[in-house]
C-alpha atoms as a PDB file:
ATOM      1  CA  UNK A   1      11.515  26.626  27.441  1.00  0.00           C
ATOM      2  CA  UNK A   2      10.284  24.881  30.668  1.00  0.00           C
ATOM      3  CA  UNK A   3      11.234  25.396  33.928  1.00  0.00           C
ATOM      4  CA  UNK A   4      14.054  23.695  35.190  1.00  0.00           C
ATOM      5  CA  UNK A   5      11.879  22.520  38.353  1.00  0.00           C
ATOM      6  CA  UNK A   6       9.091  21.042  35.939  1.00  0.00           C
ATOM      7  CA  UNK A   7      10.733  19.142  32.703  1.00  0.00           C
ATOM      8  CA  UNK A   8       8.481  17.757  29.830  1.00  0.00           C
ATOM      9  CA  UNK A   9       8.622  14.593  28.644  1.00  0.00           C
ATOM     10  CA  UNK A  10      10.519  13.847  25.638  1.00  0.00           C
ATOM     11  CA  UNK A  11       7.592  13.245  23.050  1.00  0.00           C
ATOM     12  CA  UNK A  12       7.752  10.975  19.962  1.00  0.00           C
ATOM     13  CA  UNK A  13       5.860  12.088  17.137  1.00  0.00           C
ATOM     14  CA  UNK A  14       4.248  10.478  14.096  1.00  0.00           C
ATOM     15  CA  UNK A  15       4.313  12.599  11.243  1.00  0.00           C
ATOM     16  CA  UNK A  16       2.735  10.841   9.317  1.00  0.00           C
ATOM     17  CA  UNK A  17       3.184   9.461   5.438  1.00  0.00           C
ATOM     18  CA  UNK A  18       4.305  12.683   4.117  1.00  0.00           C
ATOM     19  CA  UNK A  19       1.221  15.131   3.416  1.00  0.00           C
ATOM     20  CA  UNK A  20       2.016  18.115   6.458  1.00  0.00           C
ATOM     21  CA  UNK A  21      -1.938  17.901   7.168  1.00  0.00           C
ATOM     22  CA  UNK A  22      -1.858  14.162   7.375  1.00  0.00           C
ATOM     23  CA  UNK A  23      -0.115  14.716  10.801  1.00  0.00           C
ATOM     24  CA  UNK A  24      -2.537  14.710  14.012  1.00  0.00           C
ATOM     25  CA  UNK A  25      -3.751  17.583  15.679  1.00  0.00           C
ATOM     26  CA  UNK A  26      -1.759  16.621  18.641  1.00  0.00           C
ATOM     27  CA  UNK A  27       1.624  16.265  16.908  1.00  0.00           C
ATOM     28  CA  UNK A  28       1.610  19.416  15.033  1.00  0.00           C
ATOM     29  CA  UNK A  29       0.672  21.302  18.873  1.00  0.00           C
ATOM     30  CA  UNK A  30       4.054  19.207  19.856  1.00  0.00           C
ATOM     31  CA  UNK A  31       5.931  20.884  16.870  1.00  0.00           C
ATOM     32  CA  UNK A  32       4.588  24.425  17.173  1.00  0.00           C
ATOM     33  CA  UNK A  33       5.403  24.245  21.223  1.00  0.00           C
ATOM     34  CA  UNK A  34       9.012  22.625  20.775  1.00  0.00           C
ATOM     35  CA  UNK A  35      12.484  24.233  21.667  1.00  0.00           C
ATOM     36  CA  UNK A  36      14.279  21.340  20.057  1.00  0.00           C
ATOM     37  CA  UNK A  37      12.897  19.216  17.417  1.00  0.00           C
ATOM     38  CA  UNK A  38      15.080  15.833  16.309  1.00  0.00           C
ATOM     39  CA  UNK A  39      13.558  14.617  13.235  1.00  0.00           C
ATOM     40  CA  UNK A  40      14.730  11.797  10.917  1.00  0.00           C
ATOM     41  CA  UNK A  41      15.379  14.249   7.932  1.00  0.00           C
ATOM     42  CA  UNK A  42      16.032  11.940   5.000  1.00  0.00           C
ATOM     43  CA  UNK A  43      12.353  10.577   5.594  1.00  0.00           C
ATOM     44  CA  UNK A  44      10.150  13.132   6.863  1.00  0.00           C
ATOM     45  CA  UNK A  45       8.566  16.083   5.587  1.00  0.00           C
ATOM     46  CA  UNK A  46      10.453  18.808   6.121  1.00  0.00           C
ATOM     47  CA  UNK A  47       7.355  21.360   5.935  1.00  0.00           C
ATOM     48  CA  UNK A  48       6.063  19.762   8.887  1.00  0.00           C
ATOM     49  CA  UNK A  49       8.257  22.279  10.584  1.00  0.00           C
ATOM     50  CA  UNK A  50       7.085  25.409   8.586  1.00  0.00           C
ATOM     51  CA  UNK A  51       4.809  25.278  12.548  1.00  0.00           C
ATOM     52  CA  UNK A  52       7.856  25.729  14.613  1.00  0.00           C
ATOM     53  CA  UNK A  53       8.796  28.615  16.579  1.00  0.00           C
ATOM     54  CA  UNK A  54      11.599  30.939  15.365  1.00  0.00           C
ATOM     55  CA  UNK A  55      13.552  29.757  17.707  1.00  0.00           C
ATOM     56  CA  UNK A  56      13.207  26.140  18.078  1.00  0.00           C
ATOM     57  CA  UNK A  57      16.076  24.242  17.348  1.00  0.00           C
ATOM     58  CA  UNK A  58      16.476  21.478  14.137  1.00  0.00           C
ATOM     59  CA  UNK A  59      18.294  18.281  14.725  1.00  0.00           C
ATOM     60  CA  UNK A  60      18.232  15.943  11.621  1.00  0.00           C
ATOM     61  CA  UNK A  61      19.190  12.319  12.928  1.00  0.00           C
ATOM     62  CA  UNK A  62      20.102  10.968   9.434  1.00  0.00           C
ATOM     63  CA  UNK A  63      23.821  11.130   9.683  1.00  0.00           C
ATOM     64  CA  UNK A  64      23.322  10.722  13.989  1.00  0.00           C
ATOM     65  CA  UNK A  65      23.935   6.760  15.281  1.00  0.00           C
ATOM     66  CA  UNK A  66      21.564   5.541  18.011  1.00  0.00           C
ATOM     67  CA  UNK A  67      23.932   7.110  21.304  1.00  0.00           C
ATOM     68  CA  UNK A  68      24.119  10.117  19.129  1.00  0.00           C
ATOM     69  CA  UNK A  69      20.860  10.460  18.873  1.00  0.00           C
ATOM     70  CA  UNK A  70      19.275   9.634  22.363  1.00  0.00           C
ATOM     71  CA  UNK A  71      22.454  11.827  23.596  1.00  0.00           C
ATOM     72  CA  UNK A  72      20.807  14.988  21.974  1.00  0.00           C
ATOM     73  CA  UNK A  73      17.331  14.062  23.116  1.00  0.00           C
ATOM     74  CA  UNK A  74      18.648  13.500  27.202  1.00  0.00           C
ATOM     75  CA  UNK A  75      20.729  16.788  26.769  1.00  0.00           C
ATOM     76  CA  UNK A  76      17.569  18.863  25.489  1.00  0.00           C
ATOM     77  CA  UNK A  77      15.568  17.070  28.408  1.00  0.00           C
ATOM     78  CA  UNK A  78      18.413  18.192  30.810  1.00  0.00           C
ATOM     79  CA  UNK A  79      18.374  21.392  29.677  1.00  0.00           C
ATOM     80  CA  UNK A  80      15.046  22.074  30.252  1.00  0.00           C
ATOM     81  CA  UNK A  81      13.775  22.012  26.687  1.00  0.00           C
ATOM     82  CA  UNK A  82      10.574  20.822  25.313  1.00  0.00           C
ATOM     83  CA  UNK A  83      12.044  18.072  22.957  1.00  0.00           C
ATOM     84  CA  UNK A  84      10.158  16.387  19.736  1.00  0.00           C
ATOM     85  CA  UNK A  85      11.418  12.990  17.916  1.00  0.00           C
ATOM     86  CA  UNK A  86       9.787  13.639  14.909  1.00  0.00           C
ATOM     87  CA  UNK A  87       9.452  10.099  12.904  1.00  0.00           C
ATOM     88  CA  UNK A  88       7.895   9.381   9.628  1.00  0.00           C
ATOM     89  CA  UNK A  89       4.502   7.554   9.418  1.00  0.00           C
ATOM     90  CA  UNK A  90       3.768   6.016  13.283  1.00  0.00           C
ATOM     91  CA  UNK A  91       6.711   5.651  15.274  1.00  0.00           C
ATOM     92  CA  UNK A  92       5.397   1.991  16.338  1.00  0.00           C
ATOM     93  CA  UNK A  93       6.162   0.470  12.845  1.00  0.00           C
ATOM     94  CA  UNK A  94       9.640   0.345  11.814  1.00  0.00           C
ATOM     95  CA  UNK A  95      10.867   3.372  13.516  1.00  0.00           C
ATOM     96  CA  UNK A  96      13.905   1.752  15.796  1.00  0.00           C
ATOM     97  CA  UNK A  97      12.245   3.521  18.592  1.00  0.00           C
ATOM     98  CA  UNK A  98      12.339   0.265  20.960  1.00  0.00           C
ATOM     99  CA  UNK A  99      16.139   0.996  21.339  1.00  0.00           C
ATOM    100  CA  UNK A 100      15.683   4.750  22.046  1.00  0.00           C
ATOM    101  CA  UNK A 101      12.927   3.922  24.665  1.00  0.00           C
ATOM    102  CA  UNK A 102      15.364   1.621  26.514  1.00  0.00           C
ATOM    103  CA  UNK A 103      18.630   4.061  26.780  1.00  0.00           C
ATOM    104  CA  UNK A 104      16.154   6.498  27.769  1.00  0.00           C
ATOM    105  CA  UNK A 105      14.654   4.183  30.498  1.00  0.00           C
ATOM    106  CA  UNK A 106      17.941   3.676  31.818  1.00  0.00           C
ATOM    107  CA  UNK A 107      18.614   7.481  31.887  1.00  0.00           C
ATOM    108  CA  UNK A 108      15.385   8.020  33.842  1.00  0.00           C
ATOM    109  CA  UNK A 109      14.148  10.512  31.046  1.00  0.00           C
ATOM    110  CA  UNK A 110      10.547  10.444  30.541  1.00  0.00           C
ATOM    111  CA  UNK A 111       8.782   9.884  27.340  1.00  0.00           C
ATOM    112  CA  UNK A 112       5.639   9.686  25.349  1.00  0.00           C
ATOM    113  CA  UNK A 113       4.184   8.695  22.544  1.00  0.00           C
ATOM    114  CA  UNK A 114       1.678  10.594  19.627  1.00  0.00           C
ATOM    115  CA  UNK A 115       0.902   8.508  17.159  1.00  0.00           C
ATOM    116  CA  UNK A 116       0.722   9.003  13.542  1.00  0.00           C
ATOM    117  CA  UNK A 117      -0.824   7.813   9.811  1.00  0.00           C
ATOM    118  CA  UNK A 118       1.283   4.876   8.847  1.00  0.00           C
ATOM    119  CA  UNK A 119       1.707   4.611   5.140  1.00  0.00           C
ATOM    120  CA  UNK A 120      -0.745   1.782   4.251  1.00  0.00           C
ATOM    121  CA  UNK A 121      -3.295   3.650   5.597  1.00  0.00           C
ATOM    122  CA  UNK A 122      -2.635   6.888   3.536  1.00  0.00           C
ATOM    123  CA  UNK A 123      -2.179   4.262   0.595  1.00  0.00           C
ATOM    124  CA  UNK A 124      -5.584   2.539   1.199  1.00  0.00           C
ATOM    125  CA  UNK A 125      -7.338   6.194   1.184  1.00  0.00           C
ATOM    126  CA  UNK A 126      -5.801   6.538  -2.166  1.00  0.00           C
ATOM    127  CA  UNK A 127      -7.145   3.554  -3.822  1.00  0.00           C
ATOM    128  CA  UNK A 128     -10.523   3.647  -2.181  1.00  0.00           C
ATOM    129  CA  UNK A 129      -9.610   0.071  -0.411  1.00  0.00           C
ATOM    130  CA  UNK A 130     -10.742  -1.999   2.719  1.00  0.00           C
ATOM    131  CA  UNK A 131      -8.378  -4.190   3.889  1.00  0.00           C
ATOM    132  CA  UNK A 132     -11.149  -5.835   5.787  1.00  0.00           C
ATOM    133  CA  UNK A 133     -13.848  -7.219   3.913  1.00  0.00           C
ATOM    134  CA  UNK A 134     -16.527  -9.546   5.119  1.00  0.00           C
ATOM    135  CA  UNK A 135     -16.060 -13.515   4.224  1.00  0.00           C
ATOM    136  CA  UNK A 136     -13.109 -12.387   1.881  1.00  0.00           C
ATOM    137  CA  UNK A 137     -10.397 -11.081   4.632  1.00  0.00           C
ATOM    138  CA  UNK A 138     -10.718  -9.805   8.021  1.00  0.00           C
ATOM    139  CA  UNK A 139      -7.134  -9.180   8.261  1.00  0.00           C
ATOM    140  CA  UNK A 140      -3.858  -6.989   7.667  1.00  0.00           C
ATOM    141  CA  UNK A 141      -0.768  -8.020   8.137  1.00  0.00           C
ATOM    142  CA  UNK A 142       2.164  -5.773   8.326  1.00  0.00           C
ATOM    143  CA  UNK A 143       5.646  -6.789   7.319  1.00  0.00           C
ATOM    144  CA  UNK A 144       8.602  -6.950   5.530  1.00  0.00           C
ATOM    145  CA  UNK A 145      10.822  -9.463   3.742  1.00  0.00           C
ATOM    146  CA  UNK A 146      14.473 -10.200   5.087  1.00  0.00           C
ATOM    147  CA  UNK A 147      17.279  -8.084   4.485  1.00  0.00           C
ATOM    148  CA  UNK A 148      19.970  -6.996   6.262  1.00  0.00           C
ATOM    149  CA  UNK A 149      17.545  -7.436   8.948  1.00  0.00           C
ATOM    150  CA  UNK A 150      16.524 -10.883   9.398  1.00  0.00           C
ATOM    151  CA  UNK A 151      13.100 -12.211  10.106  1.00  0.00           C
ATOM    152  CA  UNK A 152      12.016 -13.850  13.026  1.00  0.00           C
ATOM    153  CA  UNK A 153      11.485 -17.622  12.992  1.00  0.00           C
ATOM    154  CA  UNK A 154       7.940 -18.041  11.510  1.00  0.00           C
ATOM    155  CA  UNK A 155       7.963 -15.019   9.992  1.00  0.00           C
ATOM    156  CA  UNK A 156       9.024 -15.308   6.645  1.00  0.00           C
ATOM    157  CA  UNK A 157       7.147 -13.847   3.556  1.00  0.00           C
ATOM    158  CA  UNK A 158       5.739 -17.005   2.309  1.00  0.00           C
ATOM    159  CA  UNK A 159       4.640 -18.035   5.937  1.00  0.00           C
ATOM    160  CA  UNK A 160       2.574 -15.020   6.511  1.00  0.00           C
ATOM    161  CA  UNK A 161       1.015 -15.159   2.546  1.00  0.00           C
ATOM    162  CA  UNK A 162      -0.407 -18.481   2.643  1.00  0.00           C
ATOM    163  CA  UNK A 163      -2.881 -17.225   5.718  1.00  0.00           C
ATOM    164  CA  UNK A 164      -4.409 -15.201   2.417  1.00  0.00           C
ATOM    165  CA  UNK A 165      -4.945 -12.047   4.256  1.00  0.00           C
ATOM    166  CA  UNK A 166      -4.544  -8.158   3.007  1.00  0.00           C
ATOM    167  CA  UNK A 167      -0.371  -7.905   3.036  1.00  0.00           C
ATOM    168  CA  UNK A 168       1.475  -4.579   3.293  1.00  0.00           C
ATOM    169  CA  UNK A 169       4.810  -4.688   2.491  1.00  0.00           C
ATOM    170  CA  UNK A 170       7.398  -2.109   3.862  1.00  0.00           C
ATOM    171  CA  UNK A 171      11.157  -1.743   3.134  1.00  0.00           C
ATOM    172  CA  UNK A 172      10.877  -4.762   0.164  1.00  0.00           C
ATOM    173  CA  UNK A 173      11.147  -2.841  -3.077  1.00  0.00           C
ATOM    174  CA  UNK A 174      14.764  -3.521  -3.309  1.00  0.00           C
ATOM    175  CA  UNK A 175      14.103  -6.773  -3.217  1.00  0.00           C
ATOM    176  CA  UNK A 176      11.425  -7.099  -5.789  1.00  0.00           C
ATOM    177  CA  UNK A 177      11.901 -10.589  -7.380  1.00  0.00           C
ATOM    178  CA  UNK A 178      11.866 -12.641  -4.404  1.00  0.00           C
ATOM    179  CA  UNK A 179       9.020 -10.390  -3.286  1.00  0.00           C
ATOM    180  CA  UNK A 180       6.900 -11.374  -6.553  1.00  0.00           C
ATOM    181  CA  UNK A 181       8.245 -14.982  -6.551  1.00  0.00           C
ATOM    182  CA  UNK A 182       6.606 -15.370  -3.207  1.00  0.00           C
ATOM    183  CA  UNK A 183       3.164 -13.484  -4.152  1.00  0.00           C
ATOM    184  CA  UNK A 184       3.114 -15.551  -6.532  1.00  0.00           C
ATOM    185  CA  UNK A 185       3.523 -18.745  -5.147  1.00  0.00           C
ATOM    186  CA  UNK A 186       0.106 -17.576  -2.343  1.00  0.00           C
ATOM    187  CA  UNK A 187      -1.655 -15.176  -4.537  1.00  0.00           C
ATOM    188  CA  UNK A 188      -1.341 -16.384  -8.299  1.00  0.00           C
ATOM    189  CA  UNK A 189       0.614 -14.863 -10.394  1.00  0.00           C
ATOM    190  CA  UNK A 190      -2.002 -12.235 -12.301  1.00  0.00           C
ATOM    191  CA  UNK A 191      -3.243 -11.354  -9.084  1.00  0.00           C
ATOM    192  CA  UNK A 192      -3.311  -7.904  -8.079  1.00  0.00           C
ATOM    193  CA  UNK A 193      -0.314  -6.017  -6.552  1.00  0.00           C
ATOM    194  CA  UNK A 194      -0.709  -1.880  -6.005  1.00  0.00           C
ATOM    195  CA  UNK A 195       3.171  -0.128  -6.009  1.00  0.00           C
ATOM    196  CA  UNK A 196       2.542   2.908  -3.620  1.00  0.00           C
ATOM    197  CA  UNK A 197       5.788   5.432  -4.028  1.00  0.00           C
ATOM    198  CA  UNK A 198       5.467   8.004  -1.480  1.00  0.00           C
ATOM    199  CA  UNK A 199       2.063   8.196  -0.690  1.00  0.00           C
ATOM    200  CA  UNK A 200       0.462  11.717  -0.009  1.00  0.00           C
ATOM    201  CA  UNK A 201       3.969  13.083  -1.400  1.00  0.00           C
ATOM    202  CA  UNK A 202       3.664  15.504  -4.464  1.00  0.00           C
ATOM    203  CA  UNK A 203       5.679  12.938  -6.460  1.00  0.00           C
ATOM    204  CA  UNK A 204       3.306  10.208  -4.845  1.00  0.00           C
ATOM    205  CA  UNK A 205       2.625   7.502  -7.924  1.00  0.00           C
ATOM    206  CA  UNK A 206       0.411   3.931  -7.062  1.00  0.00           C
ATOM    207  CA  UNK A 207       1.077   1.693 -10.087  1.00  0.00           C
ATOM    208  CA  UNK A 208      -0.487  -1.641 -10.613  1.00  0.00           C
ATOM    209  CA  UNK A 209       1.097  -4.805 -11.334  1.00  0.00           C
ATOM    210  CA  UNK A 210       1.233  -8.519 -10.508  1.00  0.00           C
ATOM    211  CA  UNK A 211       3.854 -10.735  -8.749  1.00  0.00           C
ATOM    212  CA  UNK A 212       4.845 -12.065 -12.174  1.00  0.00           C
ATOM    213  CA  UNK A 213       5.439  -8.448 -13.135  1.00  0.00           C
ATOM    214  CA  UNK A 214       6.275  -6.695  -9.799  1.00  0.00           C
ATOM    215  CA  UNK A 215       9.979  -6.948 -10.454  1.00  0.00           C
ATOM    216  CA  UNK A 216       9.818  -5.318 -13.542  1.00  0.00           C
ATOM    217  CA  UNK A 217       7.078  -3.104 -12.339  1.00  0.00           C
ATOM    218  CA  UNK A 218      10.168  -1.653  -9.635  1.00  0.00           C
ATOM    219  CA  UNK A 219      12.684  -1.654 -11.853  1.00  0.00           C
ATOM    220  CA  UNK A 220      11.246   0.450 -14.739  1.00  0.00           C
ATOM    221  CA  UNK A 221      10.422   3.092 -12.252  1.00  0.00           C
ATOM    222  CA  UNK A 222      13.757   3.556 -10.746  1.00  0.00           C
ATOM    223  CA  UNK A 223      11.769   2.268  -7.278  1.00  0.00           C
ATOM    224  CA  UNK A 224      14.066   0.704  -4.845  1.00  0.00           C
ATOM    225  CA  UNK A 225      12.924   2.827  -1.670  1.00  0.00           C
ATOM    226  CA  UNK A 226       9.937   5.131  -0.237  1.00  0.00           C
ATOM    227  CA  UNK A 227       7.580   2.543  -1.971  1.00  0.00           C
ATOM    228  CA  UNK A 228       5.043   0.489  -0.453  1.00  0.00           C
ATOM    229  CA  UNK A 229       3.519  -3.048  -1.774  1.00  0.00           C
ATOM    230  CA  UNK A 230      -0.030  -4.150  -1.385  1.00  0.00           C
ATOM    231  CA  UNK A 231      -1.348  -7.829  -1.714  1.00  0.00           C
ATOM    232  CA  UNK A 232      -4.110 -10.048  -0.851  1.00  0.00           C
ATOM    233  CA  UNK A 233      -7.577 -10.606  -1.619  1.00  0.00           C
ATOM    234  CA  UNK A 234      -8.898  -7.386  -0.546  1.00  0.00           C
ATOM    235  CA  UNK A 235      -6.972  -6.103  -3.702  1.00  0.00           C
ATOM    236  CA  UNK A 236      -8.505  -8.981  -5.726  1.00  0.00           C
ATOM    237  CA  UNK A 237     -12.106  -7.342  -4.796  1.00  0.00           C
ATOM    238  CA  UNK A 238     -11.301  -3.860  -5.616  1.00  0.00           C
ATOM    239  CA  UNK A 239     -10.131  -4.248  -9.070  1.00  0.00           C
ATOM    240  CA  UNK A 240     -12.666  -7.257  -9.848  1.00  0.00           C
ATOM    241  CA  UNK A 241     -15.360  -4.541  -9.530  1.00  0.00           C
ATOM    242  CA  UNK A 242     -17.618  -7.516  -8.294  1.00  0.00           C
ATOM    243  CA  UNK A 243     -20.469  -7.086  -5.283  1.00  0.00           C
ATOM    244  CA  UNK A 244     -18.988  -8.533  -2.148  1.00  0.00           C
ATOM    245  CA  UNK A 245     -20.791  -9.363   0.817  1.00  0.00           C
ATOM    246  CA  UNK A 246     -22.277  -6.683   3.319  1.00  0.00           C
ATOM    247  CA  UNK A 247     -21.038  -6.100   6.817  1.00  0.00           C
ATOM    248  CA  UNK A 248     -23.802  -7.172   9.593  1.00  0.00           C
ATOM    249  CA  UNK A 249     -22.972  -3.856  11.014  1.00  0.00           C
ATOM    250  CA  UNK A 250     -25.512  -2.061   8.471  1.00  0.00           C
ATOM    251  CA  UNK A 251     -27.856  -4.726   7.593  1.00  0.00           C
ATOM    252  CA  UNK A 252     -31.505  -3.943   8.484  1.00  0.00           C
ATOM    253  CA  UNK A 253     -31.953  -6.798   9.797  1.00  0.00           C
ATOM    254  CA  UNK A 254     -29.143  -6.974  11.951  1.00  0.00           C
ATOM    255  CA  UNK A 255     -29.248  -5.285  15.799  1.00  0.00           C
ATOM    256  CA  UNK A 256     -27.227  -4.076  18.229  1.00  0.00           C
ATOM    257  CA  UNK A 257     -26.765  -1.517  21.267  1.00  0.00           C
ATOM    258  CA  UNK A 258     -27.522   1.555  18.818  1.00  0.00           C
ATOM    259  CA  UNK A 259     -29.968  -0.097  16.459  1.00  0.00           C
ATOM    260  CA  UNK A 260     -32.663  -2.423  16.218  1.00  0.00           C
ATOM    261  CA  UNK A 261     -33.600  -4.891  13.916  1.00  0.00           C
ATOM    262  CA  UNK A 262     -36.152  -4.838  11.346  1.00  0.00           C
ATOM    263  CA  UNK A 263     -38.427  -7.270  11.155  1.00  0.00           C
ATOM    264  CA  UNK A 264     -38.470  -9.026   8.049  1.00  0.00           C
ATOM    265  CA  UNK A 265     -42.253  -9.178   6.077  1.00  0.00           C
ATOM    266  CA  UNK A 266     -43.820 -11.973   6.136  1.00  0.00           C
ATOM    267  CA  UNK A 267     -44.268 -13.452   2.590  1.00  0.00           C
ATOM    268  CA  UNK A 268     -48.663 -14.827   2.576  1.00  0.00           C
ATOM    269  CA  UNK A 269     -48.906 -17.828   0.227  1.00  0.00           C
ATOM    270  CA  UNK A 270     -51.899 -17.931  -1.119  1.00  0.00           C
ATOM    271  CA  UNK A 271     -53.961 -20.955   0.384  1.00  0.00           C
ATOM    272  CA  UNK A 272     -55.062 -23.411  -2.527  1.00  0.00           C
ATOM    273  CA  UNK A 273     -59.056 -24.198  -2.068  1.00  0.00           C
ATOM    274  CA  UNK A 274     -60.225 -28.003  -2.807  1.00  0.00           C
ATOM    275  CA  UNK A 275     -62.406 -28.551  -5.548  1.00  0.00           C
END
């Protein structure tokens, strides 16, 4: 506990896709050091808090609404208490934490953020992909189809496909034939489509499929949450097998601060003598 003169800062804490060591160095100090940990309990590991102390004090927000919540996190911070949110994955993606940051703004309660390993990161380290590859995609994009919680104008599914980036899906299994419809109407449908079920979980499974499939794919599996959908070209690359072209960051020929170029040899023709 802190003194009553000097209160901490409420922190928010990624922990990460599931795996306990997957969490940063800095979140698991937050845990061990906590006096009252709120943590969203139907989603995150719960041996991330095999670190607490003995007397540290579990929250789970599952059953909490949003006043509820922040409520317990200003009374902690009133009390003096060293107080962890403890989300799943990074708090910046699809945590709801905009709306706790403002109640606590009005409140005048201090917070701050540690970040942590979003899902399609953990998944990518599983299937030995880069979402960036030269000339083939240079870019992620992050989203989610409409639900109960609409999408912003310009933001629907098939909007953000036909830019033919890498596409990580999050909170869309449920909704798995629309999901493969569109795929399939950017991507083709045989391309490539990786189903990630709780990634760096014990029960963590990746199956492949296609958009034509991807409905089936869900439904065979019993997956209608916790799972993760890949798209996009980079995906194309990584089960094609095929060479793809090389970053300028490594060629030889290619300098920079740290490095310089190589000079390429000169190739000699031989000079042809007259007769």
């Amino acid at each position: 506990m802190t003194s009553k003169n000097k209160k901490s800062e409420i922190l928010f804490v990624g922990a990460g896709p599931g795996d306990p060591e997957l969490i940063t160095v800095a979140g698991q100090k937050a845990l061990r050091e906590a006096d009252l940990i709120v943590v969203a309990g139907s989603l995150v590991n719960l041996e991330l808090l095999l670190v607490k102390k003995k007397e540290c004090q579990v929250v789970d927000s599952a059953p909490l609404d949003l006043p509820q919540i922040v409520d317990t996190l200003i009374s902690g911070y009133d009390q003096g208490l060293r107080v962890v949110r403890l989300h799943t994955g990074d708090p910046s993606l699809y945590g709801a934490v905009h709306e706790q940051f403002s109640l606590l703004k009005k409140a005048k309660v201090p917070y701050r953020i540690i970040p942590g390993v979003t899902a399609a990161m953990a998944a990518a380290a599983e299937l030995g992909l880069e979402f960036t590859i030269p000339e083939i995609t240079q870019s992620l994009i992050v989203t989610r189809i409409a639900g109960r919680t609409p999408m912003p104008i310009g933001e629907d599914l098939l909007s953000l496909t036909k830019h033919q980036t890498s596409l990580a899906l999050y909170l869309s299994a449920a909704q798995g034939q629309e999901v493969g419809k569109t795929l399939t109407q950017s991507f083709g449908e045989n391309s490539p489509v990786a189903v990630c079920y709780r990634v760096s979980w014990p029960d963590a499974q990746i199956f492949w499929t296609t958009p034509a499939k991807l409905a089936q794919t869900l439904a065979e599996h019993g997956l209608d949450r916790h799972a993760l959908i890949l798209a996009g070209p980079a995906l194309a690359a990584l089960k094609s097998g095929k060479e793809t072209p090389k970053s300028k960051l490594y060629d030889p020929q290619f300098g920079h601060a740290h490095r310089k170029a190589k000079k390429v040899p000169e190739i000699k023709k031989n000079k042809v003598k007259p007769d």
